[in-house]
Protein backbone atom coordinates (compact mmCIF):
# COMPACT_ATOMS: atom_id res chain seq x y z
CA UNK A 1 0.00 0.00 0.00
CA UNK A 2 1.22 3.63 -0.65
CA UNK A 3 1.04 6.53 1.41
CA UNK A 4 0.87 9.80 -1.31
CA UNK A 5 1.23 13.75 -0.74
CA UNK A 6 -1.72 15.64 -0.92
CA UNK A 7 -2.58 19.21 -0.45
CA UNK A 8 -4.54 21.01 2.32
CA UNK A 9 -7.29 21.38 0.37
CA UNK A 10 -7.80 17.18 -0.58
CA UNK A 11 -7.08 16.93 3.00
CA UNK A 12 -10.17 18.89 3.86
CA UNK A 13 -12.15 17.19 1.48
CA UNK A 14 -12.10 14.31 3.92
CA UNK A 15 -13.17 16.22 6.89
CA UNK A 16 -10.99 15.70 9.79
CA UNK A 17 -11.84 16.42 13.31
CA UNK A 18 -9.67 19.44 14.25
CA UNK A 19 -9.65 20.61 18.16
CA UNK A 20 -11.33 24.18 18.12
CA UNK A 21 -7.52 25.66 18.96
CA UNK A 22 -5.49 23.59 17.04
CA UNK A 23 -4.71 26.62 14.10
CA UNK A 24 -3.16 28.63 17.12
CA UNK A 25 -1.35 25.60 18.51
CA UNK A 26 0.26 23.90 15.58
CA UNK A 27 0.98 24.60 11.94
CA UNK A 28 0.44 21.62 9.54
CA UNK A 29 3.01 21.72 6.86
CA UNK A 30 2.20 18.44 4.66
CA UNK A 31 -0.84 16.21 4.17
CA UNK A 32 -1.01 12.86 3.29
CA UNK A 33 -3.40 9.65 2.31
CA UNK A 34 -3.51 6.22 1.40
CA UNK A 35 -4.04 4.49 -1.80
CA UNK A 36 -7.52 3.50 -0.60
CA UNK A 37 -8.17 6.52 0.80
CA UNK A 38 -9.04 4.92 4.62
CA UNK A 39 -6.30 6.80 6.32
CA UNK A 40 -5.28 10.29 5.99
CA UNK A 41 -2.12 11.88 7.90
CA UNK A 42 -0.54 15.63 8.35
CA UNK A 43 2.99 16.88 9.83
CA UNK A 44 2.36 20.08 11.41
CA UNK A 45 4.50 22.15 13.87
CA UNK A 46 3.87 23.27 17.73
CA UNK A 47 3.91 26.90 17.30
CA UNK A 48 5.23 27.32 21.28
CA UNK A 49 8.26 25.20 21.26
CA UNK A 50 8.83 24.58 17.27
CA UNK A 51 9.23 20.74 17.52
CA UNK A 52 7.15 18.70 15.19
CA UNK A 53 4.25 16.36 15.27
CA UNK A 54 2.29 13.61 13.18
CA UNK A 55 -0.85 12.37 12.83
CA UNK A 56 -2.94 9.81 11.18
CA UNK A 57 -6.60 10.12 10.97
CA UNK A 58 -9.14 7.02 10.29
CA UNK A 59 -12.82 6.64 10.22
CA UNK A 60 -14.73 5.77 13.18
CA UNK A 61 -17.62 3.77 13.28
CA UNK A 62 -19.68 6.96 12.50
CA UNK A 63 -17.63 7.44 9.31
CA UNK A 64 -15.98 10.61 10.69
CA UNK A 65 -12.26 10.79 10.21
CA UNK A 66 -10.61 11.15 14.02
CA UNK A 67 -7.51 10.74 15.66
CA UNK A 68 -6.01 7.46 15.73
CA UNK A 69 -2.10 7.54 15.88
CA UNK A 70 -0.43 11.12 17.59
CA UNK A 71 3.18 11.63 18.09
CA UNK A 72 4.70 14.90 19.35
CA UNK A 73 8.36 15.98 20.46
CA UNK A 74 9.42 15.14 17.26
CA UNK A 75 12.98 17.14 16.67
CA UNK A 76 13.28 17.29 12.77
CA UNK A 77 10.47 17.75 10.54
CA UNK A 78 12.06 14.69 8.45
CA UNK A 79 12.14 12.64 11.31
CA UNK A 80 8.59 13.09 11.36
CA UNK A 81 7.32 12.42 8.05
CA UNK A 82 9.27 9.80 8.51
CA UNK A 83 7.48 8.56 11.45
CA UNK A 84 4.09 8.97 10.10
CA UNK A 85 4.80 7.43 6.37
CA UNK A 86 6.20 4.22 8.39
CA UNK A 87 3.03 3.94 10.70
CA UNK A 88 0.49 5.43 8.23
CA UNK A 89 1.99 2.37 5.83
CA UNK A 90 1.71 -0.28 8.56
CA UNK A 91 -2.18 0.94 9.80
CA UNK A 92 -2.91 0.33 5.70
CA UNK A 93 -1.22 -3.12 5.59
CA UNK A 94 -3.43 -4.08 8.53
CA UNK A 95 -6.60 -4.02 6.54
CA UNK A 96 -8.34 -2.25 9.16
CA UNK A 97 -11.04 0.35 7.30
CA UNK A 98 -12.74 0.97 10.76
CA UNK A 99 -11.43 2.58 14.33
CA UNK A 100 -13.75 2.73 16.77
CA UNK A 101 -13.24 5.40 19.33
């Protein structure tokens, strides 16, 4: 399965749960999906202490996309991406299309 770039705007399409602070807190820098388009993921940076973060969103059993892989205190925004391609690939290998919260 591959993980692809996308911009902000295909991102959106999907219609990810965002906190109600979370334009003040971080800045997301890339966006990303899978070839089946079940799991979508950003990079973004904390604007307070400028270390990096990932995320993967999934569907829940309501068919919203939500959280369902966060890691922060990242150093390098490579190290990152790097981060969230690896899990983002291994959540798609699973087979999983559903994550309940």
């Amino acid at each position: 399965m591959g993980i692809v770039p996308i911009s902000r705007h295909e991102f959106d399409r999907f219609k990810p749960s965002r906190g109600p602070m979370s334009d003040v807190m971080v800045k997301e820098m890339e966006w990303y999906k899978d070839e089946t388009e079940t799991i979508i993921g950003l990079v973004a940076q904390d604007n307070t202490d400028k270390d990096w973060l990932c995320v993967i969103l999934g569907p829940d059993q309501n068919d919203r996309m939500r959280g369902i892989f966060v890691e922060s205190n990242i150093e390098l925004q490579d190290e990152a991406r790097e981060l969230l391609l690896d899990r983002m690939k291994e959540i798609s290998r699973s087979g999983q299309t559903v994550f309940p919260q």
